[in-house]
PDB file of N, CA and C in Angstrom:
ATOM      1  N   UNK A   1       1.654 -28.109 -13.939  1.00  0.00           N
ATOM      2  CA  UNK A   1       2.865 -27.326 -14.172  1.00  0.00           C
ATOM      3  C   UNK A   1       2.610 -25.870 -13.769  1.00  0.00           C
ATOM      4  N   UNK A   2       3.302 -25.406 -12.842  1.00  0.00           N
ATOM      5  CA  UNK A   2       3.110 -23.785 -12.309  1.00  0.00           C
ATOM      6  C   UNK A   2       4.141 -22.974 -13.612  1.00  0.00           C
ATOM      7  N   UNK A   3       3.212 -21.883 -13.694  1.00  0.00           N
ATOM      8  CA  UNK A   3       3.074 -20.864 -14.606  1.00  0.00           C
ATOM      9  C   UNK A   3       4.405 -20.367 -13.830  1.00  0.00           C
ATOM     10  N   UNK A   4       5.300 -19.167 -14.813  1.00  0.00           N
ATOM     11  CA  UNK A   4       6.261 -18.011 -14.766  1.00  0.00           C
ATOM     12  C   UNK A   4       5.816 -17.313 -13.545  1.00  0.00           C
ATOM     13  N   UNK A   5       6.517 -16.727 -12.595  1.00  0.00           N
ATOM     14  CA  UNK A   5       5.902 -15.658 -11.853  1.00  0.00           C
ATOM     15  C   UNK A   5       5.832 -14.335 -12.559  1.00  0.00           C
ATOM     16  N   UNK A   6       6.674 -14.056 -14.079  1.00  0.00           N
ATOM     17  CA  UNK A   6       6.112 -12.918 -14.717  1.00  0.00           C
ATOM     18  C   UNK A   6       5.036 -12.979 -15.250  1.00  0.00           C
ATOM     19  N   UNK A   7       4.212 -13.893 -15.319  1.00  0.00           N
ATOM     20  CA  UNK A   7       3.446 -14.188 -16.610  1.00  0.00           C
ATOM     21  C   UNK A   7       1.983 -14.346 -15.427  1.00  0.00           C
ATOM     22  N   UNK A   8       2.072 -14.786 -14.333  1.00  0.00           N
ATOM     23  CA  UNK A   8       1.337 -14.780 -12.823  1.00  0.00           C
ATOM     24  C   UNK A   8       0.817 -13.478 -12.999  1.00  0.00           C
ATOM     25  N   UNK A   9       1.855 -12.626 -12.732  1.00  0.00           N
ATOM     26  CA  UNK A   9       1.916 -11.105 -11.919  1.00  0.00           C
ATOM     27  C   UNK A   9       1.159 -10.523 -13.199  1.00  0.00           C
ATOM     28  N   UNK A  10       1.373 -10.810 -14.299  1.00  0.00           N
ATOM     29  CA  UNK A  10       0.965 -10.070 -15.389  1.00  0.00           C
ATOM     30  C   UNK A  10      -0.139 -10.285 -15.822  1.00  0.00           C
ATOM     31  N   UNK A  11      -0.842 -11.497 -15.345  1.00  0.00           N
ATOM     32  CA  UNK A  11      -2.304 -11.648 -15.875  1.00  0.00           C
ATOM     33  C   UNK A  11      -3.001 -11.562 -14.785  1.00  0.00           C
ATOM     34  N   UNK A  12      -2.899 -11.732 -13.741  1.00  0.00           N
ATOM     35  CA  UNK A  12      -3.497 -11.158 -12.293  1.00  0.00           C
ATOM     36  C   UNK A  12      -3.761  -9.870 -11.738  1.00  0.00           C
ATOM     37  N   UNK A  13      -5.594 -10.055 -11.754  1.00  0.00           N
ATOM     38  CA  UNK A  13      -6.271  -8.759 -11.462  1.00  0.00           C
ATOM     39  C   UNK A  13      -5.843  -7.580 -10.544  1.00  0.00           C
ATOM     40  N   UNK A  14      -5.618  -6.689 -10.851  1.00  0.00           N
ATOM     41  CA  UNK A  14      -5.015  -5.658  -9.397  1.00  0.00           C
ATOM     42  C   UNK A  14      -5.936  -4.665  -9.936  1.00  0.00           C
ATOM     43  N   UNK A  15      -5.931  -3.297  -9.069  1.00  0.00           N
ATOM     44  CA  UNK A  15      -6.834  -2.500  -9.098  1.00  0.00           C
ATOM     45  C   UNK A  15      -5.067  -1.493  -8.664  1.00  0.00           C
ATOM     46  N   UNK A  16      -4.680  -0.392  -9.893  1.00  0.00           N
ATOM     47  CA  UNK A  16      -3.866   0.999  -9.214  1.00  0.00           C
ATOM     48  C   UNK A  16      -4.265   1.684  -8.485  1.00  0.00           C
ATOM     49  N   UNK A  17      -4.275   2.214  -7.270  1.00  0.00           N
ATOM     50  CA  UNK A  17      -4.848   3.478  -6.311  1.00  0.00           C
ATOM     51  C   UNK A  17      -4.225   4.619  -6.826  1.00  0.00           C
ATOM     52  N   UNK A  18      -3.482   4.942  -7.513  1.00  0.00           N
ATOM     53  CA  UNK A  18      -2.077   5.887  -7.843  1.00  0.00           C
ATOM     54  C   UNK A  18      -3.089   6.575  -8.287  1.00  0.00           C
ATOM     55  N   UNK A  19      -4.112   6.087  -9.462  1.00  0.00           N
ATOM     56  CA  UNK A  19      -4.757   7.546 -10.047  1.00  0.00           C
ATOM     57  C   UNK A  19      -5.689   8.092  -8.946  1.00  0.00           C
ATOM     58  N   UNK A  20      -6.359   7.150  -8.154  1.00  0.00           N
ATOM     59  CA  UNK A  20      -7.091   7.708  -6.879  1.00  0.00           C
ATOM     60  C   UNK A  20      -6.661   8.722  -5.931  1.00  0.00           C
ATOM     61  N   UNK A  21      -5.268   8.137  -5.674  1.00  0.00           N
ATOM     62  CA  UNK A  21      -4.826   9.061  -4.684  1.00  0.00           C
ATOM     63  C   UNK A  21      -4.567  10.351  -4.930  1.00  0.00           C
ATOM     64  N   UNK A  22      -3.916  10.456  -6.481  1.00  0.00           N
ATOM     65  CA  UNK A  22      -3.517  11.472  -7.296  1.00  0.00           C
ATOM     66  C   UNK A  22      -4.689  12.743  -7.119  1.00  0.00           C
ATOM     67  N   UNK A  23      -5.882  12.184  -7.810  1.00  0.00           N
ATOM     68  CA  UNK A  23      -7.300  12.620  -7.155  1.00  0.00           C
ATOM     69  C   UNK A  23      -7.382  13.597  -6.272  1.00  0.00           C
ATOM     70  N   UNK A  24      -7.722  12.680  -5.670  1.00  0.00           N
ATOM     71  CA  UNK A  24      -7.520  13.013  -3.868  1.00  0.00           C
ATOM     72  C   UNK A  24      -7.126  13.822  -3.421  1.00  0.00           C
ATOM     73  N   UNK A  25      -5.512  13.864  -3.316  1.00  0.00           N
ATOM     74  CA  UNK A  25      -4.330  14.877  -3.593  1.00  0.00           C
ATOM     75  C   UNK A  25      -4.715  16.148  -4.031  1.00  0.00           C
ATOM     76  N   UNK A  26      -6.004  16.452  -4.980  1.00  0.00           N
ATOM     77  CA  UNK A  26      -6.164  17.766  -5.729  1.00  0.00           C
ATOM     78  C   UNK A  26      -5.472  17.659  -7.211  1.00  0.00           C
ATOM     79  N   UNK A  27      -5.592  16.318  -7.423  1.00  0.00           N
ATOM     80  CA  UNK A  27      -4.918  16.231  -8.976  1.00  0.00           C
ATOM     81  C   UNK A  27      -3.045  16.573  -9.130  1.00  0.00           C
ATOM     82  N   UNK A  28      -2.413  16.600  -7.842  1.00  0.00           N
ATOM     83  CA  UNK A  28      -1.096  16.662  -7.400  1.00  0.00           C
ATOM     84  C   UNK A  28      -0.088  14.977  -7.127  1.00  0.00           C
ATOM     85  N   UNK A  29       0.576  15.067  -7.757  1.00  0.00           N
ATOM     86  CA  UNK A  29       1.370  13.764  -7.591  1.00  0.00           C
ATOM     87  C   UNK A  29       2.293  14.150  -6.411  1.00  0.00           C
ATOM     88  N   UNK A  30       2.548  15.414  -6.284  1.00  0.00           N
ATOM     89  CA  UNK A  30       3.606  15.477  -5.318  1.00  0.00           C
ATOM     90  C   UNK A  30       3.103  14.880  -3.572  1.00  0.00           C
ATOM     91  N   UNK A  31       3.479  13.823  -3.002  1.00  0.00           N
ATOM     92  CA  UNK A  31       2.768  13.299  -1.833  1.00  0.00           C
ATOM     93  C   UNK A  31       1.831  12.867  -1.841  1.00  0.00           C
ATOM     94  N   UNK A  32       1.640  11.936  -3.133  1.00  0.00           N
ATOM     95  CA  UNK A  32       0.173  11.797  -3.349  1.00  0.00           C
ATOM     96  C   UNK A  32       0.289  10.404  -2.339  1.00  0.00           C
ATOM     97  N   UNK A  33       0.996   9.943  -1.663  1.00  0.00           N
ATOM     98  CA  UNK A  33       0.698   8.662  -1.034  1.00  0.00           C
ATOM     99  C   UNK A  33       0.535   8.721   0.435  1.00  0.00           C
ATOM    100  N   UNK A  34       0.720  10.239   1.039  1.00  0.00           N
ATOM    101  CA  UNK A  34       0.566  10.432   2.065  1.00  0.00           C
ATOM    102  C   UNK A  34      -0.906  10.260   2.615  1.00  0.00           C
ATOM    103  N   UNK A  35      -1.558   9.862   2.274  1.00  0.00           N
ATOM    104  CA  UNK A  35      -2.935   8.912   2.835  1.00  0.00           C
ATOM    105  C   UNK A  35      -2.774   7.460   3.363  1.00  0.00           C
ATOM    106  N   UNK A  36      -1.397   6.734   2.886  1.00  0.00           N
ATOM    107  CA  UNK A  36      -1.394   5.353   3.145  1.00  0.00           C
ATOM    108  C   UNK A  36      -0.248   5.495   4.120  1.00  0.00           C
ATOM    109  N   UNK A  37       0.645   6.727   4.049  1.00  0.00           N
ATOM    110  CA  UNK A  37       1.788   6.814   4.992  1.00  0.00           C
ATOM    111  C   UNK A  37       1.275   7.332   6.410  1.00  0.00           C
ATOM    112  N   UNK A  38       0.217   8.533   6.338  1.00  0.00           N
ATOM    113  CA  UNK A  38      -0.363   9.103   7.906  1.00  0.00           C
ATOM    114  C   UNK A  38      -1.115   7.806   8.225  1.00  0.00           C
ATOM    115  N   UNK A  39      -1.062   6.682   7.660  1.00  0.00           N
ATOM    116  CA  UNK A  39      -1.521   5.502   8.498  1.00  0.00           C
ATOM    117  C   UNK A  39      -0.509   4.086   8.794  1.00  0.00           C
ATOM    118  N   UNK A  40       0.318   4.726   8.659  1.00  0.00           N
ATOM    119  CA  UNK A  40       1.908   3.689   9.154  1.00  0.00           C
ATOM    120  C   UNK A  40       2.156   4.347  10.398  1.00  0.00           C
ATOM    121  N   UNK A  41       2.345   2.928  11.154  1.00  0.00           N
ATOM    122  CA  UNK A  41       3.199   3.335  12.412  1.00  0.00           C
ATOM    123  C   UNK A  41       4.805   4.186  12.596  1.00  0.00           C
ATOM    124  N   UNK A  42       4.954   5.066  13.809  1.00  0.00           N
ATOM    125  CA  UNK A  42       6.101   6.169  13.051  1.00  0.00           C
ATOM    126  C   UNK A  42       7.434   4.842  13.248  1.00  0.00           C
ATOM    127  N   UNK A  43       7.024   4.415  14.109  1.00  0.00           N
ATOM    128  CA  UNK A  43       8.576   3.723  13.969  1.00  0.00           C
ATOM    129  C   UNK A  43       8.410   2.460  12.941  1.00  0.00           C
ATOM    130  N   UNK A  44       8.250   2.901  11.996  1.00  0.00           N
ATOM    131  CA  UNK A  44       8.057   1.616  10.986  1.00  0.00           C
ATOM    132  C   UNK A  44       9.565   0.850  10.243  1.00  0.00           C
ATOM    133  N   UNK A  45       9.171  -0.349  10.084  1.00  0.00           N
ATOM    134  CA  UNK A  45      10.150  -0.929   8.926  1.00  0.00           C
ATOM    135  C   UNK A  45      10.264  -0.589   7.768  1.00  0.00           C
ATOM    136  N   UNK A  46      10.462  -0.145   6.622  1.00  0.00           N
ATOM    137  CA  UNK A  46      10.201   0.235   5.694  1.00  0.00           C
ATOM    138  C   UNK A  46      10.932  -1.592   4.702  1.00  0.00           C
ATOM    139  N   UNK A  47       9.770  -1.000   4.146  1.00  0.00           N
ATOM    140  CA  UNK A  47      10.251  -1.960   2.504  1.00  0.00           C
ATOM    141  C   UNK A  47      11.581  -2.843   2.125  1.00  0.00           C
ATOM    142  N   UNK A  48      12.322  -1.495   1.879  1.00  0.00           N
ATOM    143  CA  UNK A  48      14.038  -1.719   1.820  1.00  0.00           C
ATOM    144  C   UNK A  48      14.702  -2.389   2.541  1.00  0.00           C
ATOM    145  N   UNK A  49      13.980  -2.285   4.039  1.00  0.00           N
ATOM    146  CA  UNK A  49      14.644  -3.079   5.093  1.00  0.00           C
ATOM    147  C   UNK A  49      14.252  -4.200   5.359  1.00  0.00           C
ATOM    148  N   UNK A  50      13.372  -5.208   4.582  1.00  0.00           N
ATOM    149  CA  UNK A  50      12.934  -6.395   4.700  1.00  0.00           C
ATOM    150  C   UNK A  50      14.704  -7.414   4.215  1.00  0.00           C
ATOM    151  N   UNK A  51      14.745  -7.382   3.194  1.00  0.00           N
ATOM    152  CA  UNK A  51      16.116  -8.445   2.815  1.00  0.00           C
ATOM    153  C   UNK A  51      16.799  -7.953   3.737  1.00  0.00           C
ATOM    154  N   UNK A  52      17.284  -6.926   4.058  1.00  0.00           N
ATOM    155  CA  UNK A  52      18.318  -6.692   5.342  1.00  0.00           C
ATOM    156  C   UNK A  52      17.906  -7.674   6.205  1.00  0.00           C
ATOM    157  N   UNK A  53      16.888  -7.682   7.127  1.00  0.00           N
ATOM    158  CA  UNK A  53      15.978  -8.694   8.041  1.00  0.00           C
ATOM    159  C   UNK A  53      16.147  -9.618   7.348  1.00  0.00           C
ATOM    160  N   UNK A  54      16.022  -9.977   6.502  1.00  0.00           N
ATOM    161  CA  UNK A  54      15.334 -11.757   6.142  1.00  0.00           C
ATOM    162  C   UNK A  54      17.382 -12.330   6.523  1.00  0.00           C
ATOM    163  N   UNK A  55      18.024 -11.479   5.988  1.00  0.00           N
ATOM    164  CA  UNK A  55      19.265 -12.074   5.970  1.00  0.00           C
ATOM    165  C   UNK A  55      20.075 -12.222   7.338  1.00  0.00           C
ATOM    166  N   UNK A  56      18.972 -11.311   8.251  1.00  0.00           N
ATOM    167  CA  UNK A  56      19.558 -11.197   9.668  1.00  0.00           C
ATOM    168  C   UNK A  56      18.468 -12.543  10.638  1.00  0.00           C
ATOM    169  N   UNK A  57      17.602 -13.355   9.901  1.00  0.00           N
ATOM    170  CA  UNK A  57      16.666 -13.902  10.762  1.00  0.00           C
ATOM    171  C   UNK A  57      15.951 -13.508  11.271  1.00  0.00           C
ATOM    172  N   UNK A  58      15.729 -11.437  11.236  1.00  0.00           N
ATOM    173  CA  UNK A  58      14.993 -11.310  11.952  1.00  0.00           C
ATOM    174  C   UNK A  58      13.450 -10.960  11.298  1.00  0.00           C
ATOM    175  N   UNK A  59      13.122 -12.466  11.447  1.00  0.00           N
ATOM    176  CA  UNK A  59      11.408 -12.822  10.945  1.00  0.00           C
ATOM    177  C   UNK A  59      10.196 -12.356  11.383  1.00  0.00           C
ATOM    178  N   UNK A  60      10.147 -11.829  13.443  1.00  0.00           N
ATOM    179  CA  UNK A  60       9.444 -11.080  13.788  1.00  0.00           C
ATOM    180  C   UNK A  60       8.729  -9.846  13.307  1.00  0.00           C
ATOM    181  N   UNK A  61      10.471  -9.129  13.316  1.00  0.00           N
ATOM    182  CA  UNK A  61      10.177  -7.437  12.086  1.00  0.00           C
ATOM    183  C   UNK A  61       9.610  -7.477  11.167  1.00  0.00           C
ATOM    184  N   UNK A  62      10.127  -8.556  10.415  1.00  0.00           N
ATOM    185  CA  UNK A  62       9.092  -8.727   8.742  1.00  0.00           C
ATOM    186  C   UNK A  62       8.220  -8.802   8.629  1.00  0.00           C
ATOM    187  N   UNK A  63       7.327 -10.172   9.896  1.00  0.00           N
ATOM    188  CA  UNK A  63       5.911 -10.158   9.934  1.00  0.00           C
ATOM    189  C   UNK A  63       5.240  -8.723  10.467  1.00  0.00           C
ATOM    190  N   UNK A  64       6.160  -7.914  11.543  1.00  0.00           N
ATOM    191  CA  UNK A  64       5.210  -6.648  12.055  1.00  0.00           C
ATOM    192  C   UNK A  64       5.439  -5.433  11.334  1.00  0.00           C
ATOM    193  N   UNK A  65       6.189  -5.693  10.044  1.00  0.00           N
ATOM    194  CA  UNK A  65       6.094  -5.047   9.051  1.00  0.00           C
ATOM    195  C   UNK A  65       4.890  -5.146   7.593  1.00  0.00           C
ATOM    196  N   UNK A  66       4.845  -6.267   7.804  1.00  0.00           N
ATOM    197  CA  UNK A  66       3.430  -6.834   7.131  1.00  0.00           C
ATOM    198  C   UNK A  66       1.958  -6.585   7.425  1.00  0.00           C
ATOM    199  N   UNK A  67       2.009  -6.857   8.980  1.00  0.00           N
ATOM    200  CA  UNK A  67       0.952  -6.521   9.770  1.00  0.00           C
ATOM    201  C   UNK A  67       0.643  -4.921   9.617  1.00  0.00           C
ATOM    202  N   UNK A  68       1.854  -3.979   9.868  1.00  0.00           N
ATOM    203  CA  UNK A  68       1.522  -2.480  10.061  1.00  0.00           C
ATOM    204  C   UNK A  68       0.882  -2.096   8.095  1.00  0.00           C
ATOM    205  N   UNK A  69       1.662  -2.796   7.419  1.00  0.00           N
ATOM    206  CA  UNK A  69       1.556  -2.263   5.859  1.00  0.00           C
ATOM    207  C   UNK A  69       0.081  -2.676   5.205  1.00  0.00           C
ATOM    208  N   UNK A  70      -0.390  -3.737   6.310  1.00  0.00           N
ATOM    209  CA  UNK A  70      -2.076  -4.424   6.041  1.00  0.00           C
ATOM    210  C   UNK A  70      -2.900  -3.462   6.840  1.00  0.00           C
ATOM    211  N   UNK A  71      -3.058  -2.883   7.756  1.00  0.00           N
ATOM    212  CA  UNK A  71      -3.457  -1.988   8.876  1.00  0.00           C
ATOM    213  C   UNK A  71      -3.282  -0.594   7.910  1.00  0.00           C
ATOM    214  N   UNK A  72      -2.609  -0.082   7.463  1.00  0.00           N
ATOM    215  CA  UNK A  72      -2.168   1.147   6.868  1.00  0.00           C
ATOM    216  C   UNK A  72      -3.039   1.073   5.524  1.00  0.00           C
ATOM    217  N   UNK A  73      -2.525   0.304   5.109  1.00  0.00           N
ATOM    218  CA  UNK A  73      -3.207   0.097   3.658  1.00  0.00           C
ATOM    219  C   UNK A  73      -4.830  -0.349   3.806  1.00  0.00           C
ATOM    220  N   UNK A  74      -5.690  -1.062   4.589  1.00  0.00           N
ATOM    221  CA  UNK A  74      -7.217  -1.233   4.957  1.00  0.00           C
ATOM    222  C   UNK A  74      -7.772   0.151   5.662  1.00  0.00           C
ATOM    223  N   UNK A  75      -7.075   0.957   6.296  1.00  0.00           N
ATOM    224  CA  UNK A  75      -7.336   2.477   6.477  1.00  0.00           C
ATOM    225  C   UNK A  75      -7.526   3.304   5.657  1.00  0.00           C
ATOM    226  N   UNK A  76      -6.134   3.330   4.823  1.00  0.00           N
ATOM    227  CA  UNK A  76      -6.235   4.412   3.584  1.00  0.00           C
ATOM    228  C   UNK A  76      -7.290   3.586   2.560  1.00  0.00           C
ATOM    229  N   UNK A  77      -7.756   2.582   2.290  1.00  0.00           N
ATOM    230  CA  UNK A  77      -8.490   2.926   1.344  1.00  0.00           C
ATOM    231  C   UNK A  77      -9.699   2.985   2.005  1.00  0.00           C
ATOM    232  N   UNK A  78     -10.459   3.061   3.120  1.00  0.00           N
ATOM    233  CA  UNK A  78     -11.271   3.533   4.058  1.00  0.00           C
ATOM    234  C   UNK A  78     -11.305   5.037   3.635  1.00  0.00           C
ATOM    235  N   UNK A  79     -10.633   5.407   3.551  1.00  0.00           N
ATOM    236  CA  UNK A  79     -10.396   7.033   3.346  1.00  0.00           C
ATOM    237  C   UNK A  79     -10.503   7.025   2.104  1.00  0.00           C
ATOM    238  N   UNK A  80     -10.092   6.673   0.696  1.00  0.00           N
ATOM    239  CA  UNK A  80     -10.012   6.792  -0.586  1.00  0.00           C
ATOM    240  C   UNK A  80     -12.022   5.981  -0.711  1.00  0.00           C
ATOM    241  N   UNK A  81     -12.453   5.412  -0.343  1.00  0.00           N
ATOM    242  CA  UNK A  81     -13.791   4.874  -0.293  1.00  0.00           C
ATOM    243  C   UNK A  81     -14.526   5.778   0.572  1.00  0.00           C
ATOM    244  N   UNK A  82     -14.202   6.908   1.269  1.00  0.00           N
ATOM    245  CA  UNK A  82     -15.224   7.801   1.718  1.00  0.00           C
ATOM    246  C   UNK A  82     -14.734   9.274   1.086  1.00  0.00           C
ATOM    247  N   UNK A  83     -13.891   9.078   0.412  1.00  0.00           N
ATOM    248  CA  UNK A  83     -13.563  10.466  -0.256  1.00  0.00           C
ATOM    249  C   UNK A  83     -13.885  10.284  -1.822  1.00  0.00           C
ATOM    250  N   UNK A  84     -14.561   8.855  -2.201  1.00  0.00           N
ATOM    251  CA  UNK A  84     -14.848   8.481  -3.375  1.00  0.00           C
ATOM    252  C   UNK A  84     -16.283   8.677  -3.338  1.00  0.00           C
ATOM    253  N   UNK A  85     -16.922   8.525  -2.249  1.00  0.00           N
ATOM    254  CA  UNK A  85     -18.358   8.786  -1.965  1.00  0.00           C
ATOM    255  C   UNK A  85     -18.972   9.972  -2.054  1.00  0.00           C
ATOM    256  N   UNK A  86     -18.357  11.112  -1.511  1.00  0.00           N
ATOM    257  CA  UNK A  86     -18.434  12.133  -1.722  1.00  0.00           C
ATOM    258  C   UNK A  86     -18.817  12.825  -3.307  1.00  0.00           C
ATOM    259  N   UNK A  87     -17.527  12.633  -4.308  1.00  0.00           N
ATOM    260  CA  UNK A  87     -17.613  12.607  -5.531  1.00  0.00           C
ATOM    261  C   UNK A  87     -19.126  12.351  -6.071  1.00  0.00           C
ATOM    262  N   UNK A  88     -19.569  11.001  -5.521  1.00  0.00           N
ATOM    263  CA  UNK A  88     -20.741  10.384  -6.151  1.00  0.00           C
ATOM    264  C   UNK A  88     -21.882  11.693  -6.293  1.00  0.00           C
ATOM    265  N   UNK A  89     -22.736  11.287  -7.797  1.00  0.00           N
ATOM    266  CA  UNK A  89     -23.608  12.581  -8.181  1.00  0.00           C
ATOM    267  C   UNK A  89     -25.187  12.113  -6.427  1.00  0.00           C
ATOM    268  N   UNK A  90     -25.684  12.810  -6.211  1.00  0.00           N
ATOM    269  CA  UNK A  90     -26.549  12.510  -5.323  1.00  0.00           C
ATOM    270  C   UNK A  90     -27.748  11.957  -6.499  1.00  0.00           C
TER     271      UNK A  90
END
């Protein structure tokens, strides 16, 4: 019998970057995600515009919206993992 997808999402391990980036940032929330955005392509899909697509068929966009948001996101934390290194006491 498959479990709730609230009850999935809610006991399944994740790791927040939010306080990392925050960090990062200089302890500033304002743009604190602009580490994962200077690594999105400029002409990107955004988020919002996925159900638009899904309802238009267009399945291509979605996947090369997936692809750019996996690429973006394995960069920035490349960057959050060498700006975490730093920190480290020698």
């Amino acid at each position: 019998m498959s479990k709730p997808l609230a009850e999935v999402l809610h006991w399944k391990p994740f790791i927040d970057l939010k306080p990392v980036l925050v960090m990062i940032n200089g302890g500033r929330f304002e743009k604190y995600d602009k580490f994962v955005d200077m690594y999105r392509a400029e002409t990107r899909t955004r988020g919002a515009d996925v159900p638009v697509l899904f309802a238009r068929g267009d399945y291509d966009s979605i996947i090369e919206y997936v692809k750019d948001e996996y690429q973006a996101t394995l960069k920035a934390l490349k960057h959050i993992k060498e700006a975490l290194e730093k920190l480290k006491p020698q």
